[in-house]
Protein backbone atom coordinates (compact mmCIF):
# COMPACT_ATOMS: atom_id res chain seq x y z
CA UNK A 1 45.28 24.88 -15.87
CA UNK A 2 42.76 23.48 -13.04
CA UNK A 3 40.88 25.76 -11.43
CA UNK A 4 40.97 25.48 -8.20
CA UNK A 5 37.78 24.21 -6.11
CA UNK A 6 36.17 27.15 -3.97
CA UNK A 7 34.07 26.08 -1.04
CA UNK A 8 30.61 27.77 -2.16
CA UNK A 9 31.02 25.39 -5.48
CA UNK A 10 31.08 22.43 -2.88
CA UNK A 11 27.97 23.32 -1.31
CA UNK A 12 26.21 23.79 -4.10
CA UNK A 13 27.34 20.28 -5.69
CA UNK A 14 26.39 18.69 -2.23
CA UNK A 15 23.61 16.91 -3.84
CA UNK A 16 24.28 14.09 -5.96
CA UNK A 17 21.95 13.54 -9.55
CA UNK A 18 20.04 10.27 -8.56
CA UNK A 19 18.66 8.59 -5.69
CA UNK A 20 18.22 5.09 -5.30
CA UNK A 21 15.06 2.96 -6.09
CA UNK A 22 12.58 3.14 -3.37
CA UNK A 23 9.13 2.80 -3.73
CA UNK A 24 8.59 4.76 -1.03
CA UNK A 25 10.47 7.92 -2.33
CA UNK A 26 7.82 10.64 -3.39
CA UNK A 27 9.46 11.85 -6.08
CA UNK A 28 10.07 8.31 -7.84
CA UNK A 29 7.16 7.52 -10.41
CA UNK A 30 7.08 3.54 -8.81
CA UNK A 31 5.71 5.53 -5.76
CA UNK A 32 2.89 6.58 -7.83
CA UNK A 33 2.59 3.08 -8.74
CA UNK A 34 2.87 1.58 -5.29
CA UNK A 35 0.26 4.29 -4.00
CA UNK A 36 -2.01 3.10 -6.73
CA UNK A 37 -1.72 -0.48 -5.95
CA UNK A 38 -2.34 -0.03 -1.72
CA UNK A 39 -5.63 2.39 -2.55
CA UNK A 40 -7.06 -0.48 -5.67
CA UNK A 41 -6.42 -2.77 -2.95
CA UNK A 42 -7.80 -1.23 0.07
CA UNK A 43 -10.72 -0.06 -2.10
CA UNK A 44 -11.44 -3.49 -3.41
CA UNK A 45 -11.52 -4.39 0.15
CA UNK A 46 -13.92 -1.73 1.04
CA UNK A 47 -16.11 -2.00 -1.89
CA UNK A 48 -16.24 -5.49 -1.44
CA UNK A 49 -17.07 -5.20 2.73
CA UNK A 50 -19.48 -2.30 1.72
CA UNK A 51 -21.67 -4.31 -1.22
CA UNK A 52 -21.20 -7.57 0.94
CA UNK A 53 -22.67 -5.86 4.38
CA UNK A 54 -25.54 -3.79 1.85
CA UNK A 55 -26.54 -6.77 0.59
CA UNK A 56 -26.49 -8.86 3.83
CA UNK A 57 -28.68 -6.44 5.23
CA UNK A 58 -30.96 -6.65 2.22
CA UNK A 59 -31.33 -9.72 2.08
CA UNK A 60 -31.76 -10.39 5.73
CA UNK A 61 -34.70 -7.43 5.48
CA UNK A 62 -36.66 -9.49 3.32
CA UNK A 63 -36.33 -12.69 5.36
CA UNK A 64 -37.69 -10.59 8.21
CA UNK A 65 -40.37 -9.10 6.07
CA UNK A 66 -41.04 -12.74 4.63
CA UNK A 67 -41.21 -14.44 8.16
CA UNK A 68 -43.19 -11.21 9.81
CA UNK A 69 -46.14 -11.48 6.71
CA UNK A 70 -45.97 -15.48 7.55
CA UNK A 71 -46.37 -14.86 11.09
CA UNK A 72 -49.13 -12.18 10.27
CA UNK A 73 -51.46 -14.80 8.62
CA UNK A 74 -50.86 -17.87 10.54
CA UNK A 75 -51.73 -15.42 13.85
CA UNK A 76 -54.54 -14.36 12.38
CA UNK A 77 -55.76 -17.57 11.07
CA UNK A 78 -55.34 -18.78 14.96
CA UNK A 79 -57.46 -15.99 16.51
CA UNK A 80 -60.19 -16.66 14.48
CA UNK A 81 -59.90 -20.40 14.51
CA UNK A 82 -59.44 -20.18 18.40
CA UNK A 83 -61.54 -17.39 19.61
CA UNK A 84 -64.00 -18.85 21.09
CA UNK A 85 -61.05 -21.12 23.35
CA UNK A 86 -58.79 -17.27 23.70
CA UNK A 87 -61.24 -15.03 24.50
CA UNK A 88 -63.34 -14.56 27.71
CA UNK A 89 -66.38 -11.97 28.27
CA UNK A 90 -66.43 -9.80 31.20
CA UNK A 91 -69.53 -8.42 32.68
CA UNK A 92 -69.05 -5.31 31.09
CA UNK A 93 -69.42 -6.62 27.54
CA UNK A 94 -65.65 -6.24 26.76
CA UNK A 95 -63.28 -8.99 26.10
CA UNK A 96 -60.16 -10.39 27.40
CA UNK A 97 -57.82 -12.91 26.38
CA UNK A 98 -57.85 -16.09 29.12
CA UNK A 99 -57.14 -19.45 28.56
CA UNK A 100 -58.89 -22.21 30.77
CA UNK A 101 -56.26 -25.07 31.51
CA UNK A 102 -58.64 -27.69 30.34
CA UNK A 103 -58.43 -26.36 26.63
CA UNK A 104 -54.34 -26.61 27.00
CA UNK A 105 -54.02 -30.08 25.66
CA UNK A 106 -56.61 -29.93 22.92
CA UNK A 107 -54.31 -26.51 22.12
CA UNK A 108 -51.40 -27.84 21.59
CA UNK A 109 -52.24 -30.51 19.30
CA UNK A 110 -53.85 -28.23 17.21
CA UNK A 111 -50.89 -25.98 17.32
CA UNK A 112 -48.37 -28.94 16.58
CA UNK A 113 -50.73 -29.77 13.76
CA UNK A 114 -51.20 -26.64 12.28
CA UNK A 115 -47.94 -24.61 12.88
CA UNK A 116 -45.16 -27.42 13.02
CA UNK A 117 -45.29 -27.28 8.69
CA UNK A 118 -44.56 -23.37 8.59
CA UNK A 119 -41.35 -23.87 10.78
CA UNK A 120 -43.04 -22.41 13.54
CA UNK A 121 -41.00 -23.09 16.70
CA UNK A 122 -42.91 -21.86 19.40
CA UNK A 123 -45.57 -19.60 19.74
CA UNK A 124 -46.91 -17.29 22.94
CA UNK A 125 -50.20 -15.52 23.83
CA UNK A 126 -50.13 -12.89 26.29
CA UNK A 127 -52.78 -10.63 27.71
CA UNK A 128 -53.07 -7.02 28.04
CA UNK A 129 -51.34 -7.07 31.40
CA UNK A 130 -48.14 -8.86 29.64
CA UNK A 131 -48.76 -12.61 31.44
CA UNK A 132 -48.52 -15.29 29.19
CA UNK A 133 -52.02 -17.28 29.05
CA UNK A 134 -50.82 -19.85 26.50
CA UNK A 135 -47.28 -21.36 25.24
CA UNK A 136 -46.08 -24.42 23.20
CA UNK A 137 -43.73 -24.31 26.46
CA UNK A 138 -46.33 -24.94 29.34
CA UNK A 139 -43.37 -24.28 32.22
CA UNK A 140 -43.36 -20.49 31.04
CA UNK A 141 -48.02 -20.16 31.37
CA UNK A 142 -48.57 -17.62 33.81
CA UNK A 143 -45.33 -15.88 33.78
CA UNK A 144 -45.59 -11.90 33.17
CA UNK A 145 -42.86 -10.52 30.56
CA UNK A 146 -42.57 -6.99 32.49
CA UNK A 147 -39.02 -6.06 30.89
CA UNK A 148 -40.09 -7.13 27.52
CA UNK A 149 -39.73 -3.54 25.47
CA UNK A 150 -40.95 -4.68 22.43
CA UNK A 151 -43.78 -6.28 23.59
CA UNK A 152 -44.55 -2.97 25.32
CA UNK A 153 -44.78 -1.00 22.22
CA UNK A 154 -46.63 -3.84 20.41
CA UNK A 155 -49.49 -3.83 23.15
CA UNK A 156 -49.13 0.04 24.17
CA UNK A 157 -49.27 1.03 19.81
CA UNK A 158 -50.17 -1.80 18.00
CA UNK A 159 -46.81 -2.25 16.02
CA UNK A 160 -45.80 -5.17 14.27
CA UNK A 161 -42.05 -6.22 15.73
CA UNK A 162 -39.59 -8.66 14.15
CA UNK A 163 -36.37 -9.30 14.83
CA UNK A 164 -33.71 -12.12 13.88
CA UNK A 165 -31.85 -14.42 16.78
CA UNK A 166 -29.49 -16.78 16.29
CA UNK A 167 -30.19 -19.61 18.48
CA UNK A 168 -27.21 -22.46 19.99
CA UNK A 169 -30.29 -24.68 20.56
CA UNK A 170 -34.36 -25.03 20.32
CA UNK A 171 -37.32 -27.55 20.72
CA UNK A 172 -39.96 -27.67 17.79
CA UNK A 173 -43.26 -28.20 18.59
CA UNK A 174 -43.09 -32.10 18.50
CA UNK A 175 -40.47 -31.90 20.77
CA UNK A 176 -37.36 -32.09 18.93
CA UNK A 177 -34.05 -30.15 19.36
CA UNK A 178 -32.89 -28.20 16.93
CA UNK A 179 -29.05 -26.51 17.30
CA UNK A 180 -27.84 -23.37 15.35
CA UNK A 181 -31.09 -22.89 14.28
CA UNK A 182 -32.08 -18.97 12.99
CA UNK A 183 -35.19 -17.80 14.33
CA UNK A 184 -37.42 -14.58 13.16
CA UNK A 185 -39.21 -13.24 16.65
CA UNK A 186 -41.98 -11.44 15.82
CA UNK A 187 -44.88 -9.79 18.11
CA UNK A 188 -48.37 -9.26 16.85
CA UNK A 189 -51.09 -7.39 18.36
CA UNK A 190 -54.05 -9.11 19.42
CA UNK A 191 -57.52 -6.73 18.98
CA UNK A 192 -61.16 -6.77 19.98
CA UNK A 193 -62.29 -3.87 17.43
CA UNK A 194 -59.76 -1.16 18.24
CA UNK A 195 -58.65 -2.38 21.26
CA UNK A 196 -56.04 -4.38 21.53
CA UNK A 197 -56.07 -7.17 24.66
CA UNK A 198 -53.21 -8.61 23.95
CA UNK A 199 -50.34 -10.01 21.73
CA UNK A 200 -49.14 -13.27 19.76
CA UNK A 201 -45.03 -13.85 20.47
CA UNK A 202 -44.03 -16.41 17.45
CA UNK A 203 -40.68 -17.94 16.59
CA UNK A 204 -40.27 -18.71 12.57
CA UNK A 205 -37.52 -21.13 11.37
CA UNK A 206 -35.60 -19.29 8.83
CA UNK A 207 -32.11 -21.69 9.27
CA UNK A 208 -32.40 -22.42 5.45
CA UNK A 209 -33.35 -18.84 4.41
CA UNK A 210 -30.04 -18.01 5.72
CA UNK A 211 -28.57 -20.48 4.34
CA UNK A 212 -29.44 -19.57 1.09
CA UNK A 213 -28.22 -16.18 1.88
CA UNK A 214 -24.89 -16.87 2.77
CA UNK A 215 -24.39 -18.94 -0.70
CA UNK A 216 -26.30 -16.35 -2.58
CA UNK A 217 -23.84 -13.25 -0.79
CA UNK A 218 -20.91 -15.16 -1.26
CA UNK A 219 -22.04 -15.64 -5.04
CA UNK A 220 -22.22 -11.95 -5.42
CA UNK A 221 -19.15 -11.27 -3.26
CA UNK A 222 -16.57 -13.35 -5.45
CA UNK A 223 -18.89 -11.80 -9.03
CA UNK A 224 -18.15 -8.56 -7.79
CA UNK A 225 -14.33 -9.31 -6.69
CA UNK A 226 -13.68 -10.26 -9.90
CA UNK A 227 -15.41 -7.46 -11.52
CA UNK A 228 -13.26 -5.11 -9.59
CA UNK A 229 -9.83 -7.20 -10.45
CA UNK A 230 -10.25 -6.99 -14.08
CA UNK A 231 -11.10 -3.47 -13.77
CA UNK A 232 -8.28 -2.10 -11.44
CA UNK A 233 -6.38 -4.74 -13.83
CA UNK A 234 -7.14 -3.15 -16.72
CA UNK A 235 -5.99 0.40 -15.06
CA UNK A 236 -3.04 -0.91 -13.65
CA UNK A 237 -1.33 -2.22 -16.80
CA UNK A 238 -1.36 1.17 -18.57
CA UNK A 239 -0.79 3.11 -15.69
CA UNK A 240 2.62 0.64 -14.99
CA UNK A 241 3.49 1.37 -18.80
CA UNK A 242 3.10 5.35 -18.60
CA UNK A 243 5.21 4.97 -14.69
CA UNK A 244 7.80 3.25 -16.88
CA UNK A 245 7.91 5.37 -19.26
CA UNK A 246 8.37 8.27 -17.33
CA UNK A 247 10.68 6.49 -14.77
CA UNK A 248 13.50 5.82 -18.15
CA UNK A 249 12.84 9.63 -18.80
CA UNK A 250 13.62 10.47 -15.40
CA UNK A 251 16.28 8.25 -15.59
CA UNK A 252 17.79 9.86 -18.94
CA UNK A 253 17.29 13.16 -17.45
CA UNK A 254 19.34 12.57 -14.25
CA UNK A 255 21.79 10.60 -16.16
CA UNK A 256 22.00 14.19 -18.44
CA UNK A 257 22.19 16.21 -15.79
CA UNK A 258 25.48 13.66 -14.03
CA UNK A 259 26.90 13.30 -17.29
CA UNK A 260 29.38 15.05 -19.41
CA UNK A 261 27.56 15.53 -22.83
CA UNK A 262 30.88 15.51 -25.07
CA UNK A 263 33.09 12.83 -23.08
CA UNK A 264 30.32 10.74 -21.67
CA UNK A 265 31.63 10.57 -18.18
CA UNK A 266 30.66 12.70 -15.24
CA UNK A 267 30.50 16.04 -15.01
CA UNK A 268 31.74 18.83 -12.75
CA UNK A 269 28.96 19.13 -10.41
CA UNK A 270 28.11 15.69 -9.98
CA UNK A 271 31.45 14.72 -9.50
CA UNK A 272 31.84 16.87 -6.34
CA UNK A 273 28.71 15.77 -5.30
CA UNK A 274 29.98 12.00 -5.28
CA UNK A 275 33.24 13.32 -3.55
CA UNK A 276 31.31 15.04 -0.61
CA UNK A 277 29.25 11.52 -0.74
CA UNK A 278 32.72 9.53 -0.57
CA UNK A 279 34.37 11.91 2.54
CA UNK A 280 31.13 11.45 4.37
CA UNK A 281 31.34 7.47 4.05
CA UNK A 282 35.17 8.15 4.39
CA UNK A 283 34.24 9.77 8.02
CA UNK A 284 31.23 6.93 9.19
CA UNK A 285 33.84 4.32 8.33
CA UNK A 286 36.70 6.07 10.57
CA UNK A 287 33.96 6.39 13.15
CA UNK A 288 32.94 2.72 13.38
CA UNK A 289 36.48 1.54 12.58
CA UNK A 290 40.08 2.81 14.55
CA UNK A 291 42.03 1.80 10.70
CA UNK A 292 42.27 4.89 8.56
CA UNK A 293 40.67 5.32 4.93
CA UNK A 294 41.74 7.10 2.40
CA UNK A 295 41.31 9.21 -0.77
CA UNK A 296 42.85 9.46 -3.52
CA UNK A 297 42.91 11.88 -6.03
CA UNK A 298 44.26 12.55 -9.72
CA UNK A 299 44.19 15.84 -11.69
CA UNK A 300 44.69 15.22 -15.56
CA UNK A 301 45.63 17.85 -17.92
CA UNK A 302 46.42 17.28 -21.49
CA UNK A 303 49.59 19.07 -22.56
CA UNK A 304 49.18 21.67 -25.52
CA UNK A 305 45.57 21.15 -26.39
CA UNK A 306 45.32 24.57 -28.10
CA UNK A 307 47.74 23.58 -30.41
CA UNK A 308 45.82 20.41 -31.61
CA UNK A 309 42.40 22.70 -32.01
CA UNK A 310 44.20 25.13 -33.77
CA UNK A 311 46.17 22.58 -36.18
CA UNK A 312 43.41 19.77 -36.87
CA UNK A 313 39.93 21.67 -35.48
CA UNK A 314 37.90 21.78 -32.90
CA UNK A 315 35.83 18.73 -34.11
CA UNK A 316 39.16 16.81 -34.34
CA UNK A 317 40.29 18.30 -30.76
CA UNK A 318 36.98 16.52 -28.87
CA UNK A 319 37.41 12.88 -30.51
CA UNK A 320 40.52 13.72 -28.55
CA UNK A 321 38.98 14.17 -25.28
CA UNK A 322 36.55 11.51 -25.75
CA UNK A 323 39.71 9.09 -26.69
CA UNK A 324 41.68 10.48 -23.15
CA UNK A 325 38.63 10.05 -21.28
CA UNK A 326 37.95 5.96 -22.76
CA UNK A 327 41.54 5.89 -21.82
CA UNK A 328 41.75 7.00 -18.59
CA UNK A 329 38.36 5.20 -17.86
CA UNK A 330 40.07 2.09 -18.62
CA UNK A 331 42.75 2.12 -16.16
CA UNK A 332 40.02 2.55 -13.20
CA UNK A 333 38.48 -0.01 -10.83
CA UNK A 334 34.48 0.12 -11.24
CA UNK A 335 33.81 1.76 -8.20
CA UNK A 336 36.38 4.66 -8.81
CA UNK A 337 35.06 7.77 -10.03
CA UNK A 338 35.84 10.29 -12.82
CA UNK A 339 34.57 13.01 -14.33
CA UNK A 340 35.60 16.30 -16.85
CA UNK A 341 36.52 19.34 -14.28
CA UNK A 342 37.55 21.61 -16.77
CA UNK A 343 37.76 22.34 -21.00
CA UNK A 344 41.13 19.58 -21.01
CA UNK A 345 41.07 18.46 -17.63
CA UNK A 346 39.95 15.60 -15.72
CA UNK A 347 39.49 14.54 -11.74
CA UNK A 348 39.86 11.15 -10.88
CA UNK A 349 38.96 9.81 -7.11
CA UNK A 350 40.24 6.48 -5.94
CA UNK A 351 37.89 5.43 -2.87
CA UNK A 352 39.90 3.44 -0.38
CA UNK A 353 43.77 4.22 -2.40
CA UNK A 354 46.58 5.99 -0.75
CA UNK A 355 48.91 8.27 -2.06
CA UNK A 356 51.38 5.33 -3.50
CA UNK A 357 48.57 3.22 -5.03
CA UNK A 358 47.25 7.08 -6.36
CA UNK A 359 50.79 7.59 -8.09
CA UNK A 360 50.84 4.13 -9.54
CA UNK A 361 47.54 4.37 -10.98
CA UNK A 362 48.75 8.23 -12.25
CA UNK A 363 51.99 6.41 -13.91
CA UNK A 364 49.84 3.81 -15.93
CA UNK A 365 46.84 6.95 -16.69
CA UNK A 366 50.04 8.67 -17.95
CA UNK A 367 51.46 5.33 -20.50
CA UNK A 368 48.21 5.02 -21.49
CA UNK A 369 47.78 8.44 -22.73
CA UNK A 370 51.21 8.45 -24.14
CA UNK A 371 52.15 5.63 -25.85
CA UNK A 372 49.76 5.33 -28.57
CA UNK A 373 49.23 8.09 -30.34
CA UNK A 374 45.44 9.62 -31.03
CA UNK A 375 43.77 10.60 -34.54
CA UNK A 376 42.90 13.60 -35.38
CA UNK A 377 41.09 14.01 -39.27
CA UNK A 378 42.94 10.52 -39.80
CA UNK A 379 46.14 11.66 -38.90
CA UNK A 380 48.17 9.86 -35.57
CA UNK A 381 48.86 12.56 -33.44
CA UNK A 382 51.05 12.31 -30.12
CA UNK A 383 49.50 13.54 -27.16
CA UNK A 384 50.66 13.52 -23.84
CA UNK A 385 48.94 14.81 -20.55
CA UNK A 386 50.21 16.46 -16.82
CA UNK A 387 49.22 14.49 -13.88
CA UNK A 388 48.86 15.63 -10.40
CA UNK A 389 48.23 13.70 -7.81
CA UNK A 390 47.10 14.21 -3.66
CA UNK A 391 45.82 11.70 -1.14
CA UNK A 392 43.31 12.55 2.02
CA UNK A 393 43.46 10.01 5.19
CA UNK A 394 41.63 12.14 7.43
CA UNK A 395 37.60 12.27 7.05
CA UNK A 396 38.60 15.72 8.49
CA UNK A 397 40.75 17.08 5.96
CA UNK A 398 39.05 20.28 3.52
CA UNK A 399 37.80 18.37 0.50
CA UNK A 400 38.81 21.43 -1.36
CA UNK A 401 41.87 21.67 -0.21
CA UNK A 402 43.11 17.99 -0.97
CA UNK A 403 41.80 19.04 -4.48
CA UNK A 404 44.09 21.83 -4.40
CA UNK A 405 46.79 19.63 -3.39
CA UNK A 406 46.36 17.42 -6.66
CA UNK A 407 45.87 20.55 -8.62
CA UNK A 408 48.90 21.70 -7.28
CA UNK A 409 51.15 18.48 -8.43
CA UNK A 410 49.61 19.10 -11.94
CA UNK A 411 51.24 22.84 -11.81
CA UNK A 412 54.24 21.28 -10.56
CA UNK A 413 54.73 18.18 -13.16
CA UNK A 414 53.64 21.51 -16.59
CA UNK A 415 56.61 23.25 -14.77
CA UNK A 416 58.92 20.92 -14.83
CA UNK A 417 58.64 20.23 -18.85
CA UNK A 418 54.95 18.66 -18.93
CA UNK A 419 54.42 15.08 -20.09
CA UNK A 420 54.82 13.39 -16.24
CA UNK A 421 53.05 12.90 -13.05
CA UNK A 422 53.71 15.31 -9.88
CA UNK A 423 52.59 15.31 -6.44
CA UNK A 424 53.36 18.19 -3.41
């Protein structure tokens, strides 16, 4: 006969044997495989930002470099070509950068003509005292640069100093305007021996230098991207076959551990599990809705199964119970639930089925069980089975004790001769 449910066993069946897919669930493999997709991405991303920013910063380096060793020479060049127009004796045998105005125009040409092919924008001389004695731009001559930090280290320690600006709009030294140009600033020291009396400020064009580096980055940017694709690629197709893999052996472990090895439906503990699930729905549904769901629930017992082990064998005796349990399988809706409870028993729940739709569904269990007889070692063998059957309408009700209920109509229906559905 049933046993009847005790509340501990309810507790401990209160968790069901799968989960549904999420990718986000921890303890699914596809989370695994989701983690590993976000990190290839996010490390393409910052591989790619990394390498593109590195080499950016290399290759804008060496346009400095280039531009400062260009501006080097071509200053040097123009001291020595122009010394005797830059610098001025004083009386006490040192010298001094000073420019008379009479020598500007003569300057500039010479300037236009000599610097204009080396992209040279603009060029400034300055004394020791930071004024500016000479410029391609005459309206700036006389002006004294006193905020001007780097050329304050370039006069105060002889440094070299280049930098790179980005510049909406420029003349050239013929006059034209140039927009969006990119310009390499550099300061030069100016010396008499060791001294130094002043400094060079000179603007080279390096618009095309860029230029080249952007195409030349962006070349090595999309290289490298797909580099990295076909590698995280290539990991990502055996690592989705292993998270397969071992997602169908989770799979075929939970369904082992849900499912009744001999009949092939549920088992015990996973069929409480789904009736705690179904009384907790049962309750949120009562709680958005004033209409009343039910429960309902069958106990199955077939009549005299010792006698059919003991006349045709054991093995004979579970082609039996896997025959009762097609059979009563067959007679359910697709969301109604069944599983073994005992060695010859059965527990069906009927979500959303009161107690009359419960007995019809008992009555037709019962035909179904009856009227065609089973085989056992090739021989037909009669069988018939004790129903019970118990309905809950309150989300309140004692799971166990509706069970009880049902387990109580099956006592009733073996007492009153077997073969028949009962109900308290």
């Amino acid at each position: 006969m049933g046993e009847i449910l005790k509340e501990p066993a309810m507790r401990e069946a209160a968790s069901p044997g799968g989960k549904p897919f999420s990718f986000l669930d921890r303890e699914s493999p596809y989370y695994l495989l989701h983690l590993f997709s976000v990190l290839s991405v996010a490390s393409v991303a910052v591989i790619l930002l990394v390498v593109g920013y590195g080499v950016y910063r290399i290759y804008s380096r060496g346009v400095i470099e280039d531009a400062e060793q260009d501006a080097t020479a071509i200053g040097r060049a123009i001291f020595e070509q122009e010394r005797n127009v830059f610098l001025r004796r004083q009386p006490d045998g040192t010298q001094r950068i000073a420019i008379n105005r009479g020598d500007f125009a003569g300057l500039d040409e010479r300037m236009r003509k000599y610097l204009h092919p080396f992209g040279i924008y603009k060029i400034k001389v300055f004394s020791a005292d930071k004024t500016i004695v000479y410029s391609t731009d005459h309206s700036i001559i006389g002006q004294v640069d006193s905020g001007n930090a780097n050329l304050e280290r370039v006069l105060r320690y002889g440094e070299v100093i280049s930098k790179l600006e980005d510049k909406s709009q420029v003349w050239d030294l013929a006059g034209e305007q140039h927009y969006d140009v990119d310009l390499v600033e550099s300061y030069l020291p100016v010396k008499a021996g060791d001294r130094i009396i002043g400094a060079y400020e000179l603007y080279v064009d390096v618009t095309r230098a860029r230029q080249q580096i952007a195409r030349a980055l962006a070349l090595s940017v999309a290289v490298l991207a797909v580099v990295l694709v076909v590698v995280f690629a290539s990991l990502f197709v055996p690592m989705r076959q292993g998270t397969l893999r071992l997602k169908q052996a989770q799979d075929e472990l939970r369904a082992l551990a849900a499912t009744d090895m001999l009949t092939g439906i549920f088992n015990r503990r996973y069929l409480l599990a789904r009736i705690q699930e179904e009384f907790s729905r049962m309750a949120r549904g009562q709680s958005r809705q004033p209409l009343r769901h039910s429960l309902g629930f069958i106990m199955v017992d077939i009549d005299h199964f010792k006698r059919v082990n003991d006349s045709y064998g054991h093995l004979a005796g579970d082609e039996i119970l896997r025959e009762v349990s097609a059979r009563l399988k067959r007679n359910l809706r697709v969301y109604d639930v069944i599983g073994r409870y005992g060695g010859e028993e059965f527990l069906v729940m009927l979500p959303n089925a009161g107690f009359e739709e419960a007995k019809e569904v008992a009555e037709r269990m019962h035909r179904a069980i009856r009227d065609k007889p089973f085989s056992a070692a090739g021989t037909p063998v009669s069988v018939t089975a004790s129903l019970g059957v118990a309905c809950s309408t309150d989300a309140d009700d004692d799971i166990y004790a509706v069970i009880r209920r049902a387990d109580e109509g099956l006592y009733k229906a073996k007492n009153a001769g077997r073969d028949r559905v009962g109900w308290v």
